[in-house]
N, C-alpha and C. Protein backbone atom coordinates (compact mmCIF):
# COMPACT_ATOMS: atom_id res chain seq x y z
N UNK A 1 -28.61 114.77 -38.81
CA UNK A 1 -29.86 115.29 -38.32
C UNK A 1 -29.74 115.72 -36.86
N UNK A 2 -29.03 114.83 -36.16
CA UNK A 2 -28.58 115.38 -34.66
C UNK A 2 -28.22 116.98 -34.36
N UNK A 3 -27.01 116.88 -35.41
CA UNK A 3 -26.29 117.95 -35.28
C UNK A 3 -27.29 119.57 -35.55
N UNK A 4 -28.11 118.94 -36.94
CA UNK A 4 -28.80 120.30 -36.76
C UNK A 4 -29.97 120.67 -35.84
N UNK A 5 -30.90 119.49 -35.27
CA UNK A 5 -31.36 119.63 -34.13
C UNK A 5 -30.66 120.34 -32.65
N UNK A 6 -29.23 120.35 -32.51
CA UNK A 6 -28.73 120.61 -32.00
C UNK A 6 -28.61 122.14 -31.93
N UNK A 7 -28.26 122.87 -33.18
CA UNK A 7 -27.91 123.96 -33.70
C UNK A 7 -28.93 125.23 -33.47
N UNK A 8 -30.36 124.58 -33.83
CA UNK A 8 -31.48 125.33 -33.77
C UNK A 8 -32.60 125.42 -32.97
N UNK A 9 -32.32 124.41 -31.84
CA UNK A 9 -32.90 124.20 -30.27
C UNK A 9 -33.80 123.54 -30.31
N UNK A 10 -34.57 122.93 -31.60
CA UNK A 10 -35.22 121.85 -31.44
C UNK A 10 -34.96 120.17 -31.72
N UNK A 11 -35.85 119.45 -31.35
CA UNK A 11 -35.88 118.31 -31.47
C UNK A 11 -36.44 117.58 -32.76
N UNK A 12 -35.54 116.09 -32.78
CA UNK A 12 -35.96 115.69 -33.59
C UNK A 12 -37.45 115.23 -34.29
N UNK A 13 -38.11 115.16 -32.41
CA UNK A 13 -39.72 114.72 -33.01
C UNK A 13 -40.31 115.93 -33.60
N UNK A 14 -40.06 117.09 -33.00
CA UNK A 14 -41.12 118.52 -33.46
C UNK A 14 -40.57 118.83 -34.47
N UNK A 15 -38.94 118.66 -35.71
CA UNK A 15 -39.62 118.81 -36.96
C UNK A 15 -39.85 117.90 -38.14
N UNK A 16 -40.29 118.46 -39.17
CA UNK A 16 -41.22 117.66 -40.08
C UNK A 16 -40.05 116.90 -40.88
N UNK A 17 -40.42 116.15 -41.22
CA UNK A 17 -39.30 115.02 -42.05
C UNK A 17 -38.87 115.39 -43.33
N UNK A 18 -37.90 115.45 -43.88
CA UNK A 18 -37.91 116.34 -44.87
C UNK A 18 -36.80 115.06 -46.16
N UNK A 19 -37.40 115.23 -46.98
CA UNK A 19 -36.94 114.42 -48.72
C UNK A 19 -35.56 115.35 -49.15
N UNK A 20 -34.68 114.31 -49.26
CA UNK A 20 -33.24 115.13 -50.33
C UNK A 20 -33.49 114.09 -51.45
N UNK A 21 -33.28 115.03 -52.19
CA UNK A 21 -32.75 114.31 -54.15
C UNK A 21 -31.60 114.43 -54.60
N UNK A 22 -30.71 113.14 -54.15
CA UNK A 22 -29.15 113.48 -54.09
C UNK A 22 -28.61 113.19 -55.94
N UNK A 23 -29.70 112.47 -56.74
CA UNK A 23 -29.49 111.90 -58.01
C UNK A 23 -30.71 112.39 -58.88
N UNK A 24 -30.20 113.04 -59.95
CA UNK A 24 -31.27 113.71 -61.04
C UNK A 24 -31.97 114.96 -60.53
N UNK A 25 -33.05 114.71 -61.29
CA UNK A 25 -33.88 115.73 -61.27
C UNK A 25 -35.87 115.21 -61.00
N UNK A 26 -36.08 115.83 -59.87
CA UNK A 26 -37.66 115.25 -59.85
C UNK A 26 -38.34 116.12 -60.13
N UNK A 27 -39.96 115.74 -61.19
CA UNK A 27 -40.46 117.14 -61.20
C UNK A 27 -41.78 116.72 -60.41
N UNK A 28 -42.79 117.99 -60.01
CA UNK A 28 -43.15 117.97 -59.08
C UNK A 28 -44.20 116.99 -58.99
N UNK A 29 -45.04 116.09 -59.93
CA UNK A 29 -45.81 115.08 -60.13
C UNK A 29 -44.99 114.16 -59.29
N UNK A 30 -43.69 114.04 -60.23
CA UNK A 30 -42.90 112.46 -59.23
C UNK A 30 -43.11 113.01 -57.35
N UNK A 31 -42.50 114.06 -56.88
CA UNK A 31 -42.76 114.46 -55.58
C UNK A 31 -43.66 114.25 -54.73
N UNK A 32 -44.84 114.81 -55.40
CA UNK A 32 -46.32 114.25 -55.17
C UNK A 32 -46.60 113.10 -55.00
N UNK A 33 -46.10 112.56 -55.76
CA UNK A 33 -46.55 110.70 -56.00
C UNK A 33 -45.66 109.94 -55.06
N UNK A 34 -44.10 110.25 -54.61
CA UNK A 34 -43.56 109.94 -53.78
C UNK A 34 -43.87 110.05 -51.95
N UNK A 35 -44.79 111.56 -52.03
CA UNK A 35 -44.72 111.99 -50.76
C UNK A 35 -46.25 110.94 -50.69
N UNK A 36 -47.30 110.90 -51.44
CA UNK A 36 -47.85 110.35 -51.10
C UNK A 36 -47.99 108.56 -50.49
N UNK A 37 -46.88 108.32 -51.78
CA UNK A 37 -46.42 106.87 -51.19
C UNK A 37 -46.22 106.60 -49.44
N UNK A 38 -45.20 107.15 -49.41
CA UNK A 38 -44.33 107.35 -48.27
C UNK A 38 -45.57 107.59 -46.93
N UNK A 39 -46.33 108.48 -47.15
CA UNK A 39 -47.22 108.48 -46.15
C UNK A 39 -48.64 108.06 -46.32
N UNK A 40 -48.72 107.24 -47.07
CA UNK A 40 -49.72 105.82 -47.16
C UNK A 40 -48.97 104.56 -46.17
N UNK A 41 -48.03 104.29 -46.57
CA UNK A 41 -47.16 103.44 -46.46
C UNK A 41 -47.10 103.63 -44.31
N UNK A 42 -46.25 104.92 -43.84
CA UNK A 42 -46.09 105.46 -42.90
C UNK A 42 -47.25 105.41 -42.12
N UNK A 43 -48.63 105.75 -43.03
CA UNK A 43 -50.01 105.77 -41.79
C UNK A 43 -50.48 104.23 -41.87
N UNK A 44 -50.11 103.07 -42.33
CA UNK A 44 -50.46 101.69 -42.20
C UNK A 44 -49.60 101.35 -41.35
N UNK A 45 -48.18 101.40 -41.10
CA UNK A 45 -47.75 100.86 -40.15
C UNK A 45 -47.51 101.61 -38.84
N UNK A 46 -48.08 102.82 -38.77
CA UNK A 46 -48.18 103.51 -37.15
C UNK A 46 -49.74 102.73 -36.80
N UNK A 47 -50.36 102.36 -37.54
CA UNK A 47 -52.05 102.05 -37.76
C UNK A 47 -51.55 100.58 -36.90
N UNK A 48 -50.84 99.41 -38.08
CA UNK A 48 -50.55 98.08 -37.36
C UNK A 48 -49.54 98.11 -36.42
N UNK A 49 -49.05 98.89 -35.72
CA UNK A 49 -47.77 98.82 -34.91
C UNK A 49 -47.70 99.08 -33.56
N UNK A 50 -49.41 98.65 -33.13
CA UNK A 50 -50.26 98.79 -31.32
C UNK A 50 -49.48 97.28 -31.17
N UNK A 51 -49.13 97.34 -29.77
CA UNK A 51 -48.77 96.14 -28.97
C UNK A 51 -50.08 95.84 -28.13
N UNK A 52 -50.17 94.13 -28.64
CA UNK A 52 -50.97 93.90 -27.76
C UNK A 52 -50.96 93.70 -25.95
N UNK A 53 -51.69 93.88 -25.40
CA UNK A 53 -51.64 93.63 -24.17
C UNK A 53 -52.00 91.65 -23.62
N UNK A 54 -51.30 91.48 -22.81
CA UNK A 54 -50.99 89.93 -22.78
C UNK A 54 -52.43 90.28 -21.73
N UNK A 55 -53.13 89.03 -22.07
CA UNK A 55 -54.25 89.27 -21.48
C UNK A 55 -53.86 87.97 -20.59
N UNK A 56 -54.73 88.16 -18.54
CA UNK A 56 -54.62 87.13 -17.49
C UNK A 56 -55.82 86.86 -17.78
N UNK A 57 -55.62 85.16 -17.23
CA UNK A 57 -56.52 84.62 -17.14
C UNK A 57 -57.51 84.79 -15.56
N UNK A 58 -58.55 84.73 -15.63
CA UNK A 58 -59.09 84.63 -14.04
C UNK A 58 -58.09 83.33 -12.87
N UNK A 59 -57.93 82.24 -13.68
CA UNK A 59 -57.24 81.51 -13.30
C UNK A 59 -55.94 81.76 -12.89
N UNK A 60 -55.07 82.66 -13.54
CA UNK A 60 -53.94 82.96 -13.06
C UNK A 60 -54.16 84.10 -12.10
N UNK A 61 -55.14 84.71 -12.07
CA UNK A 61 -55.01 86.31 -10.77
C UNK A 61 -55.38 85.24 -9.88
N UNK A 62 -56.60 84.37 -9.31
CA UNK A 62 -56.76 83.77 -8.27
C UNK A 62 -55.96 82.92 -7.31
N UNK A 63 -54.76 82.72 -8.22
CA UNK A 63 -53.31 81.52 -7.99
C UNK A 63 -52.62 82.65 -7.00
N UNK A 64 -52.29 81.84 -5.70
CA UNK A 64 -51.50 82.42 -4.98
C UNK A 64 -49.91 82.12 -5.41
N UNK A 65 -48.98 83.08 -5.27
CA UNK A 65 -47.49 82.93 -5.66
C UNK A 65 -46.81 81.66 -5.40
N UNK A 66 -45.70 80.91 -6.37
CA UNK A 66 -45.36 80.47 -5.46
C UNK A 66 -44.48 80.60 -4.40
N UNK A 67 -44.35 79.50 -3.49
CA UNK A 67 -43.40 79.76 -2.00
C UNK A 67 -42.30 79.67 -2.67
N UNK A 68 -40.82 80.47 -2.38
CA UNK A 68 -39.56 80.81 -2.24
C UNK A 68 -38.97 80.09 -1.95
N UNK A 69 -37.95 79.66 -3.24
CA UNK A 69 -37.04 78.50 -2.66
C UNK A 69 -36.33 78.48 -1.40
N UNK A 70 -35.98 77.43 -0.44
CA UNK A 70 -35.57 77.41 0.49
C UNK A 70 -34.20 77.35 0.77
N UNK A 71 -33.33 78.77 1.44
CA UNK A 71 -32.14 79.60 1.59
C UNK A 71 -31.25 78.18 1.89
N UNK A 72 -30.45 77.95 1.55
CA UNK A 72 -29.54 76.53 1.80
C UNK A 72 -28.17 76.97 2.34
N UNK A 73 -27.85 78.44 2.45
CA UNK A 73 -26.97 79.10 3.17
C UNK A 73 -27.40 79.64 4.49
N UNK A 74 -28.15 79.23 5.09
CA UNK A 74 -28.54 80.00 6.69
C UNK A 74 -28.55 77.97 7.16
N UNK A 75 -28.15 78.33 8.18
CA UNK A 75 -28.02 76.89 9.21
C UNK A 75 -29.46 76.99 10.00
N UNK A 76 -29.72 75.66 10.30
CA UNK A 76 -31.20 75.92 11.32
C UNK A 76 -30.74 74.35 12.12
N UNK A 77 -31.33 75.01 13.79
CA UNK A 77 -31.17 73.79 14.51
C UNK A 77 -30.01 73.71 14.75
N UNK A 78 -30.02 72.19 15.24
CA UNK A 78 -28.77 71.69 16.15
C UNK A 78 -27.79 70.89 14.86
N UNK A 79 -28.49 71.14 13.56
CA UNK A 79 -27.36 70.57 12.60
C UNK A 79 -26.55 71.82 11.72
N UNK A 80 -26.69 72.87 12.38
CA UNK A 80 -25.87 74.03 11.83
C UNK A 80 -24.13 73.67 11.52
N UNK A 81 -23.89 72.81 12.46
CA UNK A 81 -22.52 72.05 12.03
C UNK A 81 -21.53 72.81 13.07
């Protein structure tokens, strides 16, 4: 699919998705009944597939950060060594 996206200057999102029948023969009822599956199926899970947003509490925005552990590589004072 790359390759022919490649070939004909568009992208994979702008074209339409397209069915191969690599075994038998379908006639056009089965097609129908397939394409419809497929995009029943396709519009329920773009439908359930929102991320929720992690909701703050008032309690947590009002909390100041905490303080930064304290650097144990910088010397201070007269015990710098």
């Amino acid at each position: 699919m790359t390759e022919l996206g490649a070939q004909d200057g568009s992208s994979e999102a702008e074209r339409p998705p397209t069915i191969e029948i690599t075994r038998g023969s379908a006639t056009e009822e089965e097609l129908a009944a397939l394409i419809a599956v497929v995009s029943d199926a396709y519009a329920q899970e773009s439908a359930e597939a929102v991320a929720e947003e992690p909701r703050v509490s008032a309690w947590t925005r009002t909390q100041r950060p905490l303080r930064r552990p304290l650097r144990r590589d910088i010397p201070w004072g007269r015990f710098a060594g």
